[in-house]
C-alpha atoms as a PDB file:
ATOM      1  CA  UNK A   1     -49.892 129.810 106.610  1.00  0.00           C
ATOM      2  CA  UNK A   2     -50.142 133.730 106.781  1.00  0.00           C
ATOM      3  CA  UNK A   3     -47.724 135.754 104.985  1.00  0.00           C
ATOM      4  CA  UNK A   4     -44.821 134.344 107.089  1.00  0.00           C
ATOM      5  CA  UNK A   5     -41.242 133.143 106.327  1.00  0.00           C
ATOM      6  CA  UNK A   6     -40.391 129.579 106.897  1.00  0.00           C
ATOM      7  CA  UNK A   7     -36.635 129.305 108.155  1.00  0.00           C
ATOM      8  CA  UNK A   8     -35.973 126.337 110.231  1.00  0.00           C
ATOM      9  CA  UNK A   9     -34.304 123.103 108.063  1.00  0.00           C
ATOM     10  CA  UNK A  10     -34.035 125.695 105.180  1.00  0.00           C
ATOM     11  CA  UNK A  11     -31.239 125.727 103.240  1.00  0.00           C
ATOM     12  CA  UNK A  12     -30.090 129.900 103.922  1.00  0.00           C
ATOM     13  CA  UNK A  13     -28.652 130.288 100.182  1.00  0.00           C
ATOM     14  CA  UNK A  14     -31.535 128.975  98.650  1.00  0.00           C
ATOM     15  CA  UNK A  15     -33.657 131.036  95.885  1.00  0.00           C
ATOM     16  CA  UNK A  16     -36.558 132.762  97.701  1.00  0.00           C
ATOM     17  CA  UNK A  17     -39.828 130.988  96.475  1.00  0.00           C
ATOM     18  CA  UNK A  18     -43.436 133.049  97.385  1.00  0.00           C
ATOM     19  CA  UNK A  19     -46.095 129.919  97.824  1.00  0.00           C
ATOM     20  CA  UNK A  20     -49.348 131.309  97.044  1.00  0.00           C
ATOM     21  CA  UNK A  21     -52.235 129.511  98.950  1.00  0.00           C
ATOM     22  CA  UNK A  22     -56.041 129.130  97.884  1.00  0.00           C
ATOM     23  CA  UNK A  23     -57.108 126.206 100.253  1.00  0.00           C
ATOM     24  CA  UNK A  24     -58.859 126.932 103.521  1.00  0.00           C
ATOM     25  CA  UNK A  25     -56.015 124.410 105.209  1.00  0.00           C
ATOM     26  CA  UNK A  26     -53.278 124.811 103.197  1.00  0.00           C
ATOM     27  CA  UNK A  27     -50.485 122.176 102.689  1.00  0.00           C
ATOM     28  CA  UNK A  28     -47.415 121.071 101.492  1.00  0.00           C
ATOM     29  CA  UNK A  29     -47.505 117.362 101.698  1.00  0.00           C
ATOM     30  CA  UNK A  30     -44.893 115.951  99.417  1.00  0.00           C
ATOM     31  CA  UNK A  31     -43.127 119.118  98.063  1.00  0.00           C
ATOM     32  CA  UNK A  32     -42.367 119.914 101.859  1.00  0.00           C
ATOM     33  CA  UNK A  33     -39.107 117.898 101.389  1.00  0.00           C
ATOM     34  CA  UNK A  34     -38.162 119.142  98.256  1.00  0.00           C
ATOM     35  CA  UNK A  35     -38.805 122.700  98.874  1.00  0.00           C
ATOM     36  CA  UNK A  36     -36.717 122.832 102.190  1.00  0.00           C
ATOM     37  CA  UNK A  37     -33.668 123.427  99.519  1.00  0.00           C
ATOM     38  CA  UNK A  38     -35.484 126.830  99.740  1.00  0.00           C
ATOM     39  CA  UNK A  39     -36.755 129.867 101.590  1.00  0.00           C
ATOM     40  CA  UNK A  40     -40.527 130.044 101.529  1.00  0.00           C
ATOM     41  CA  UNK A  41     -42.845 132.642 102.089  1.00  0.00           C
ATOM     42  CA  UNK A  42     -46.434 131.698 102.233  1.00  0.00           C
ATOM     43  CA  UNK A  43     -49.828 133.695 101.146  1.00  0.00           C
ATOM     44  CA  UNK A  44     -52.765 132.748 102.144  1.00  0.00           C
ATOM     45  CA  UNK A  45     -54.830 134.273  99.074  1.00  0.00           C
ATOM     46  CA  UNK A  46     -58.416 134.054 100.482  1.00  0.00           C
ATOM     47  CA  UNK A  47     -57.434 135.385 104.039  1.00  0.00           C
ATOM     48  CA  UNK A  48     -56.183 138.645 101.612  1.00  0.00           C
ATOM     49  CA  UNK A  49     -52.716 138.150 102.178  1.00  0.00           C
ATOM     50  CA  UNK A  50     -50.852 140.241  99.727  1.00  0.00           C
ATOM     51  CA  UNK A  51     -48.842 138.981  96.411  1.00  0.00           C
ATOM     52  CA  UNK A  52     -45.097 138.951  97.078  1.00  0.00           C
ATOM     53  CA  UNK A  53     -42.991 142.012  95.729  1.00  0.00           C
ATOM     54  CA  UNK A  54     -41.908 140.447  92.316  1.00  0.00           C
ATOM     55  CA  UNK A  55     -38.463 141.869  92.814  1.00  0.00           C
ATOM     56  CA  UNK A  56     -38.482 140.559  96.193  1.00  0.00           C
ATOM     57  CA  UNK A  57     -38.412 136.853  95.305  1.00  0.00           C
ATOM     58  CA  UNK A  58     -36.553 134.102  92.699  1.00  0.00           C
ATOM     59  CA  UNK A  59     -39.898 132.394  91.849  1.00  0.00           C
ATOM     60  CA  UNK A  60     -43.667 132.152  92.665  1.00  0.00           C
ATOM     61  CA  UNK A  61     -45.653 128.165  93.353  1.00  0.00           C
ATOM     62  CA  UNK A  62     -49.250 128.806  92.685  1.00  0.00           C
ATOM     63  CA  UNK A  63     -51.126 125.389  94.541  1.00  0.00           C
ATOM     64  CA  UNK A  64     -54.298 124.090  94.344  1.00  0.00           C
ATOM     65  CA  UNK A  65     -57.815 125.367  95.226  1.00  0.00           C
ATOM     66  CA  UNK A  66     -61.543 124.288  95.504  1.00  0.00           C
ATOM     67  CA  UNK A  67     -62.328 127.730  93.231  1.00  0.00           C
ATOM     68  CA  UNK A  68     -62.546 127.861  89.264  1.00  0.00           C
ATOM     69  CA  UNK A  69     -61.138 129.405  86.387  1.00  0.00           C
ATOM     70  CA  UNK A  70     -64.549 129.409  85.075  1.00  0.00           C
ATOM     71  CA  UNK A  71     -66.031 131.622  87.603  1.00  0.00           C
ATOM     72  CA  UNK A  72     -62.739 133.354  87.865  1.00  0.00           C
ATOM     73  CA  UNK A  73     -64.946 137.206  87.973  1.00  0.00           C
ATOM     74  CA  UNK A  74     -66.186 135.662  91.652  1.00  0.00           C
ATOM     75  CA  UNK A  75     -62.933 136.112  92.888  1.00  0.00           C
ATOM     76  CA  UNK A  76     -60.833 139.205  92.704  1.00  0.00           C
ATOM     77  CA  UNK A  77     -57.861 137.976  94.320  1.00  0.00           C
ATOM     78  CA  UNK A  78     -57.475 135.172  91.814  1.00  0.00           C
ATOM     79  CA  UNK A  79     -57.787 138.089  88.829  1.00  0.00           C
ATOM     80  CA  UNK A  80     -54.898 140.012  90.789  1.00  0.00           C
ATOM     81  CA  UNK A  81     -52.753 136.642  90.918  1.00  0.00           C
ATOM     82  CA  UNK A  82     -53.436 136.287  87.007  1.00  0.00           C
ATOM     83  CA  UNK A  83     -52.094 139.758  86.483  1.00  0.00           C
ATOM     84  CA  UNK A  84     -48.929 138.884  88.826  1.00  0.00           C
ATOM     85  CA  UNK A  85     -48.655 135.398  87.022  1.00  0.00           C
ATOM     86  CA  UNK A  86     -48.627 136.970  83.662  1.00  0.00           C
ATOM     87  CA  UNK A  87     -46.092 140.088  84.523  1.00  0.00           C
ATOM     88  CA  UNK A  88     -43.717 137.431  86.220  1.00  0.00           C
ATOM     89  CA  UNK A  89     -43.552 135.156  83.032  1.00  0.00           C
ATOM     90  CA  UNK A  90     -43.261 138.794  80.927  1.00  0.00           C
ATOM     91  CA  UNK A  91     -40.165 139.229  83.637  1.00  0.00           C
ATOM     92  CA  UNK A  92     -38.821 135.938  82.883  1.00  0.00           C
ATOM     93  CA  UNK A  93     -39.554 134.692  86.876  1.00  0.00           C
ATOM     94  CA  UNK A  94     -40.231 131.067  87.199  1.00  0.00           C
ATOM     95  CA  UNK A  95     -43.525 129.853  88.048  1.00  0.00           C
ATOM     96  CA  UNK A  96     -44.894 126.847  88.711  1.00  0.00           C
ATOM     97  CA  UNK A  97     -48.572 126.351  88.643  1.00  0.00           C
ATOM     98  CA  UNK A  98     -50.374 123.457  90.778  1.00  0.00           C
ATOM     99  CA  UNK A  99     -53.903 122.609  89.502  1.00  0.00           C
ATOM    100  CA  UNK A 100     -55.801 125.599  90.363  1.00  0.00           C
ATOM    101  CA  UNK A 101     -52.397 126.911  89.604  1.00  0.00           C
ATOM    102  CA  UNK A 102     -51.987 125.599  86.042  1.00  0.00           C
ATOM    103  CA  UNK A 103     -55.220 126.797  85.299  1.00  0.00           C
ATOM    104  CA  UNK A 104     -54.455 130.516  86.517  1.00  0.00           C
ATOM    105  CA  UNK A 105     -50.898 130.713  84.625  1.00  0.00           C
ATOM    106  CA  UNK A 106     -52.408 129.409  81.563  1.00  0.00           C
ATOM    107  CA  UNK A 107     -55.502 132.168  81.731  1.00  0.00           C
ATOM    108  CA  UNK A 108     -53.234 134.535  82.101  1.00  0.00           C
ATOM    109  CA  UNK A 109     -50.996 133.232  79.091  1.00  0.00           C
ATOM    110  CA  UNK A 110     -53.937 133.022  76.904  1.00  0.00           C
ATOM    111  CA  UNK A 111     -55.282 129.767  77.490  1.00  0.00           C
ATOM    112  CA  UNK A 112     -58.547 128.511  78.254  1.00  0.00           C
ATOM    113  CA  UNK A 113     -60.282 126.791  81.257  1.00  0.00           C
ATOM    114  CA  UNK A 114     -63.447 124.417  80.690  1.00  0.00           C
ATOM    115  CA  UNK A 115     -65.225 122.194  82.616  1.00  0.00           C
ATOM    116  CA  UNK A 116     -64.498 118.423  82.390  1.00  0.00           C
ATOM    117  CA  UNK A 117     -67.570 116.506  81.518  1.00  0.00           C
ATOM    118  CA  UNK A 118     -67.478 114.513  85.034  1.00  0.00           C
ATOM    119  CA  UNK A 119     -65.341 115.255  87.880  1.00  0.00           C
ATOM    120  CA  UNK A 120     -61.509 113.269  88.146  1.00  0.00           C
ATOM    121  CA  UNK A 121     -60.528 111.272  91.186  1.00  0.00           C
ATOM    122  CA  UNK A 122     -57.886 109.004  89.345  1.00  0.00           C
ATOM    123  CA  UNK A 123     -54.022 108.710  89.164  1.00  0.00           C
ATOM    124  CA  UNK A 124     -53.813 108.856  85.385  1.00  0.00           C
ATOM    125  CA  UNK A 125     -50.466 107.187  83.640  1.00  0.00           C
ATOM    126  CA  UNK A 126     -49.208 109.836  81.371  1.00  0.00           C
ATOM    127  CA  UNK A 127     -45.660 109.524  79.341  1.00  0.00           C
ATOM    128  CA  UNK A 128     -43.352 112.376  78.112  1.00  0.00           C
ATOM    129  CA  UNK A 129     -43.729 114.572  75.239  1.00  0.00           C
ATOM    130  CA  UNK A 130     -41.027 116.568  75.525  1.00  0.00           C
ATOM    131  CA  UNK A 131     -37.632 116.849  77.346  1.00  0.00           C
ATOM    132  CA  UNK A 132     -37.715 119.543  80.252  1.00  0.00           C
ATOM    133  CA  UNK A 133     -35.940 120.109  83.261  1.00  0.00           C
ATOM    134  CA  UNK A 134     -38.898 119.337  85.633  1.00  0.00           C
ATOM    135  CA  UNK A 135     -40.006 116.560  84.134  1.00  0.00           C
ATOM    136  CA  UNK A 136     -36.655 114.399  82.661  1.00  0.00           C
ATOM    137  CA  UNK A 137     -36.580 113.189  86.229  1.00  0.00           C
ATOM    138  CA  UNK A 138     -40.262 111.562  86.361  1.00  0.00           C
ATOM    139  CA  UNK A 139     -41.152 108.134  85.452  1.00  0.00           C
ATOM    140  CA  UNK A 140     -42.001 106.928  82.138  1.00  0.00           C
ATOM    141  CA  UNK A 141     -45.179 106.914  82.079  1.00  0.00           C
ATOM    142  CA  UNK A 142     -45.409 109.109  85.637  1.00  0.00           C
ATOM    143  CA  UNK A 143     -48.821 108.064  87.138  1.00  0.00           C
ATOM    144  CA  UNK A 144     -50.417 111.621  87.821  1.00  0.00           C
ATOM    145  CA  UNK A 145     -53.040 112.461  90.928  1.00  0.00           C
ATOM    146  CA  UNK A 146     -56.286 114.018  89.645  1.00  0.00           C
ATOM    147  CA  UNK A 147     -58.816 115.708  91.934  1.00  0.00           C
ATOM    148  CA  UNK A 148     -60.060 117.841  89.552  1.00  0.00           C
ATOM    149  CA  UNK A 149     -63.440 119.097  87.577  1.00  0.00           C
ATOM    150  CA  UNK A 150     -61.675 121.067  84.881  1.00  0.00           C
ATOM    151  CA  UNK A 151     -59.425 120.800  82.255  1.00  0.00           C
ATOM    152  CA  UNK A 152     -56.974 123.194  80.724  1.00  0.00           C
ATOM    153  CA  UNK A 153     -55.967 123.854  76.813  1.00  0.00           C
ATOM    154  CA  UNK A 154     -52.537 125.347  77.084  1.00  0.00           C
ATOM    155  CA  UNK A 155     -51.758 128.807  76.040  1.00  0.00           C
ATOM    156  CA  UNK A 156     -50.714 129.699  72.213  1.00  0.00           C
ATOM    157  CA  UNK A 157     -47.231 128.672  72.361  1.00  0.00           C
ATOM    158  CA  UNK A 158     -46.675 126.143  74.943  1.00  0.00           C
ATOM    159  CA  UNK A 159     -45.232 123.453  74.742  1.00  0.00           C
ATOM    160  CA  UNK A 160     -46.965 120.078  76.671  1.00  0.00           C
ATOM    161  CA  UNK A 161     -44.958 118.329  78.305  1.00  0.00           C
ATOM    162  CA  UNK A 162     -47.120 115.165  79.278  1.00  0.00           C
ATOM    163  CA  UNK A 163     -49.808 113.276  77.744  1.00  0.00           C
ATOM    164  CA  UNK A 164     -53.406 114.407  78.632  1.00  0.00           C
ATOM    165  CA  UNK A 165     -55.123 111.028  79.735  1.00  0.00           C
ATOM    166  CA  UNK A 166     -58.426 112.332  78.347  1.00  0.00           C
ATOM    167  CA  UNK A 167     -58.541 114.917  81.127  1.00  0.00           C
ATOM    168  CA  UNK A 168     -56.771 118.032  79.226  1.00  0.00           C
ATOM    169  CA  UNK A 169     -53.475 119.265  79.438  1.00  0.00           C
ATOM    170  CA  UNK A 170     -51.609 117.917  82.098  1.00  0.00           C
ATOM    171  CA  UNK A 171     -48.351 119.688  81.936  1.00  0.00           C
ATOM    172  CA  UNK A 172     -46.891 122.556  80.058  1.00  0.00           C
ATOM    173  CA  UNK A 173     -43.861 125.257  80.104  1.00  0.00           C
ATOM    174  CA  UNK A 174     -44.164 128.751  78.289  1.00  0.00           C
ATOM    175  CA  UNK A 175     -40.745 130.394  78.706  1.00  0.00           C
ATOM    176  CA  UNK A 176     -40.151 130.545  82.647  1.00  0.00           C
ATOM    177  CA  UNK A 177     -43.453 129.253  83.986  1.00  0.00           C
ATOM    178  CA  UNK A 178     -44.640 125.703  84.169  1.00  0.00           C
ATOM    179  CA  UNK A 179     -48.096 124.050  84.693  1.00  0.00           C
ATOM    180  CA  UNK A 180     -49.367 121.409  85.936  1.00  0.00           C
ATOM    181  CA  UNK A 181     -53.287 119.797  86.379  1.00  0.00           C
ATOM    182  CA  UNK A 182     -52.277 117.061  88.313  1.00  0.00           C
ATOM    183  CA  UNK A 183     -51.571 117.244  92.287  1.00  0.00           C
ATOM    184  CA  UNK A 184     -47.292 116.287  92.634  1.00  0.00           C
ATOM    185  CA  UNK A 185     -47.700 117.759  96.160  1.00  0.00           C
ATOM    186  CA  UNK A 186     -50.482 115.355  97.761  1.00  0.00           C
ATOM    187  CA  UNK A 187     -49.189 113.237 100.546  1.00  0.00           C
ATOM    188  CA  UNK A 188     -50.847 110.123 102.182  1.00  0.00           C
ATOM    189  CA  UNK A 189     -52.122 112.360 105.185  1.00  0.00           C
ATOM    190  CA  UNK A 190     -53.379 114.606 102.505  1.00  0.00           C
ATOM    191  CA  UNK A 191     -55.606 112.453 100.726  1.00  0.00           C
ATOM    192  CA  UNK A 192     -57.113 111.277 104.202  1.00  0.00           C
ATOM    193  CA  UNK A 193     -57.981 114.423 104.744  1.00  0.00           C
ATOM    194  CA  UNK A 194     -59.377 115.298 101.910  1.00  0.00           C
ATOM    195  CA  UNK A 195     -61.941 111.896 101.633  1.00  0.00           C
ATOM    196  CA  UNK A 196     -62.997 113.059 104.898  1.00  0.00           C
ATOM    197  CA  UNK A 197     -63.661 116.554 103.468  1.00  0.00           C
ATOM    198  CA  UNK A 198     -64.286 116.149  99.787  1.00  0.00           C
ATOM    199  CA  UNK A 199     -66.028 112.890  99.618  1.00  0.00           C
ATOM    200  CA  UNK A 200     -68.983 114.048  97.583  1.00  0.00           C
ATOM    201  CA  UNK A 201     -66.020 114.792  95.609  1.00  0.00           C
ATOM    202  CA  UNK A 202     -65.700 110.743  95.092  1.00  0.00           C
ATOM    203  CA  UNK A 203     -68.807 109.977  94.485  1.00  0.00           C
ATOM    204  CA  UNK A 204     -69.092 112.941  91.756  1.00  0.00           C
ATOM    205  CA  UNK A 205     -66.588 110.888  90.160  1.00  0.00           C
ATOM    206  CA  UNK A 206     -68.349 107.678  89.598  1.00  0.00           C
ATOM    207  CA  UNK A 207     -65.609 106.341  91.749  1.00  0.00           C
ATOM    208  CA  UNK A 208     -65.434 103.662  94.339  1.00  0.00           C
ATOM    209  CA  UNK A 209     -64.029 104.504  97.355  1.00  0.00           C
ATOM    210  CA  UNK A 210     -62.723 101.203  97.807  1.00  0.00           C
ATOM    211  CA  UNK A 211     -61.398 101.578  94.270  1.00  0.00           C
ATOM    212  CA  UNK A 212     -59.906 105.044  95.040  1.00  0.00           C
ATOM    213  CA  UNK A 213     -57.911 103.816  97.769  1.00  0.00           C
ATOM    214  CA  UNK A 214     -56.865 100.775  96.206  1.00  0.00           C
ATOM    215  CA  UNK A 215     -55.301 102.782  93.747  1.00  0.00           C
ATOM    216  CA  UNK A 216     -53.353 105.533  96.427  1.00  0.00           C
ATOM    217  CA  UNK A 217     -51.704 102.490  97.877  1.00  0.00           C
ATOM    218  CA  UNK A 218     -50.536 101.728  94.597  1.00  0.00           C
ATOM    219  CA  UNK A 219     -49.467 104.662  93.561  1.00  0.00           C
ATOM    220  CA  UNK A 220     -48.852 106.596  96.402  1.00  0.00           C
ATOM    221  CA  UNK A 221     -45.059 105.176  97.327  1.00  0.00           C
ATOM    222  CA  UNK A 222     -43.944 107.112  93.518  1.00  0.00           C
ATOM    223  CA  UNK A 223     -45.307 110.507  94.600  1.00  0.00           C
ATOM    224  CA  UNK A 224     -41.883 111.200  96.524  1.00  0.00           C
ATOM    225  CA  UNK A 225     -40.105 110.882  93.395  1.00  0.00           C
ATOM    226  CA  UNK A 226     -42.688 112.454  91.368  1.00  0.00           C
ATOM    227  CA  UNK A 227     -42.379 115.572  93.724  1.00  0.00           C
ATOM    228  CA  UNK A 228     -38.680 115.873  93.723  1.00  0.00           C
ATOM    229  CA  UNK A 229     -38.781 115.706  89.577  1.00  0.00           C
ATOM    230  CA  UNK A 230     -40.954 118.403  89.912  1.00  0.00           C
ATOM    231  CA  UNK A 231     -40.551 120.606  93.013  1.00  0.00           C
ATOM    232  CA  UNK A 232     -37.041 119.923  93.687  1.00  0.00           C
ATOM    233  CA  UNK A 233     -36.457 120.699  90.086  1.00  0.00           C
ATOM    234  CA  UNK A 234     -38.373 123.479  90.075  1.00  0.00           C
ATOM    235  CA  UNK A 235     -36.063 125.180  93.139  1.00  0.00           C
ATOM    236  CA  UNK A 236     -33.217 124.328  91.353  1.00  0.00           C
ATOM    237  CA  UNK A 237     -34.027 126.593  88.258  1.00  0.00           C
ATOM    238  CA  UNK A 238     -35.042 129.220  90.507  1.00  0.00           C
ATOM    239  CA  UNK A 239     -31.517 129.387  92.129  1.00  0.00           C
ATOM    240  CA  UNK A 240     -30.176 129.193  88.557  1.00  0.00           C
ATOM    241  CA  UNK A 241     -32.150 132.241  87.273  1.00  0.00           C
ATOM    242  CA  UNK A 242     -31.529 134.605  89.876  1.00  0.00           C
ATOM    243  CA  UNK A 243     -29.506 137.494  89.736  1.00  0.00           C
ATOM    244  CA  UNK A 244     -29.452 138.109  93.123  1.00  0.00           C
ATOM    245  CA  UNK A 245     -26.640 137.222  95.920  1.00  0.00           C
ATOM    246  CA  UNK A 246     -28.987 135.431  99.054  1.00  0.00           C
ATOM    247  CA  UNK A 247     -29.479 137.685 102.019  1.00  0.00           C
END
C-alpha cells in the first residue's frame, strides 16, 4: 500500500479517509468492509510516504505497528505523524488511532506511553464507560484483541470510553480523535499470519498457543461487529464533519 487511492467497491460520495501504515505488510482485515463506505488513500509511513494534505482529506486512521512510543526519538516519521495527529485534532479532523495509533494520538495530546510489565496476547472483555458514537454499537462487555507490550494513560481531558482489563487504557475520545489499544481491524487470515511471524510474540506472553487459538475461535466470529461499531462508525462521522461537497 503506497500512497495510492483505492476506488473500486468504494462508495464515490464517501468522506476521504488517509490510512496511515507502520507495518512492513500492511492490512486491513476486518475494517476492509466497513471502510469501503469510503475513499481511502494509503501511506506507507516507513517506506517515507508522505502525510496526507490535512485540507485534502475528511479524516486520518492511524493502524498498528511493531515500533514504540517509548523509543518514539528512533523514528522521525512517527514524530512528524504526532505533529499531524495533534494539528488535525487542533483542526477539529477526526482521527482514529489503532494501537500503535492510540498510542501516537495520545502522545501527541499529552498522554503518556509505558511499557506493560509482560507482553498481551489476549482478547480482554471490557464494558462501556461512556456513551459515544463508535462505541454504542459494540457489545456489552466487547471482548477486545491485544497484541500489545505497552499501555497508554489517556491525555488530560479524555474521556475513556472502555474499561482497561489491567492492560491500560483501552479506548478514549478527546474532541474529534479517538483511540484505541486494542486491534478492531484483525481478521482470521491476519492472526495466521501474524503467529507465523510474531510467535516469539506468544511465547513473550506466557501464552499457550493452543490456548491463544482456542480463544480466536471464540472470539473471532464478534470482530465483524466489533469493526463496524468502530470503523463503520468512525466513516460515518467523517462524512458528517466535512465541509466539503465529494469530488
Amino acid at each position: 500500500m503506497r500512497a495510492r487511492e483505492d476506488t473500486p467497491g468504494v462508495d464515490p460520495t464517501g468522506p476521504a479517509l488517509a490510512c496511515l501504515h507502520h507495518l512492513k505488510t500492511p492490512f486491513l482485515g476486518a475494517a476492509e468492509a466497513p471502510l469501503r463506505a469510503a475513499r481511502l488513500t494509503h501511506h506507507d509511513r516507513p517506506a517515507g510516504d508522505p502525510l496526507p494534505d490535512l485540507g485534502a482529506v475528511d479524516g486520518i486512521i492511524s493502524f498498528g505497528g511493531a515500533q514504540s512510543v517509548t523509543e518514539i526519538d528512533r523514528y522521525p516519521y512517527l514524530l512528524e505523524e504526532t505533529a499531524l495527529l495533534r494539528e488535525a485534532t487542533e483542526r477539529g479532523v477526526p482521527v482514529l488511532g489503532v494501537c500503535l495509533g492510540a498510542q501516537l494520538l495520545a502522545h501527541a495530546l499529552g498522554g503518556t506511553v509505558r511499557r506493560l510489565p509482560r507482553r498481551a496476547v489476549t482478547w480482554a472483555a471490557l464494558g462501556r464507560l461512556a456513551d459515544d458514537p463508535l462505541t454504542a454499537a459494540l457489545p456489552d462487555p466487547v471482548y477486545a484483541l491485544h497484541w500489545n507490550e505497552d499501555a497508554i494513560e489517556p491525555p488530560p481531558g479524555a474521556v475513556e470510553l472502555l474499561e482497561r482489563g489491567g492492560l491500560g487504557c483501552a479506548a478514549f475520545r478527546v474532541g474529534s480523535a479517538w483511540g484505541i489499544q486494542f486491534h478492531a481491524d484483525v481478521d482470521g487470515p491476519t492472526l495466521d499470519a501474524w503467529y507465523e511471524r510474531y510467535a516469539d510474540w506468544v511465547e513473550a506472553a506466557g501464552v499457550e498457543l493452543a490456548a491463544a487459538r482456542a480463544a480466536d475461535a471464540e472470539h473471532l466470529p464478534g470482530q465483524a461487529q466489533t469493526a463496524e461499531a468502530i470503523f463503520g462508525g468512525f466513516v460515518r462521522r467523517a462524512r458528517a464533519a466535512r465541509t466539503r461537497a465529494p469530488t
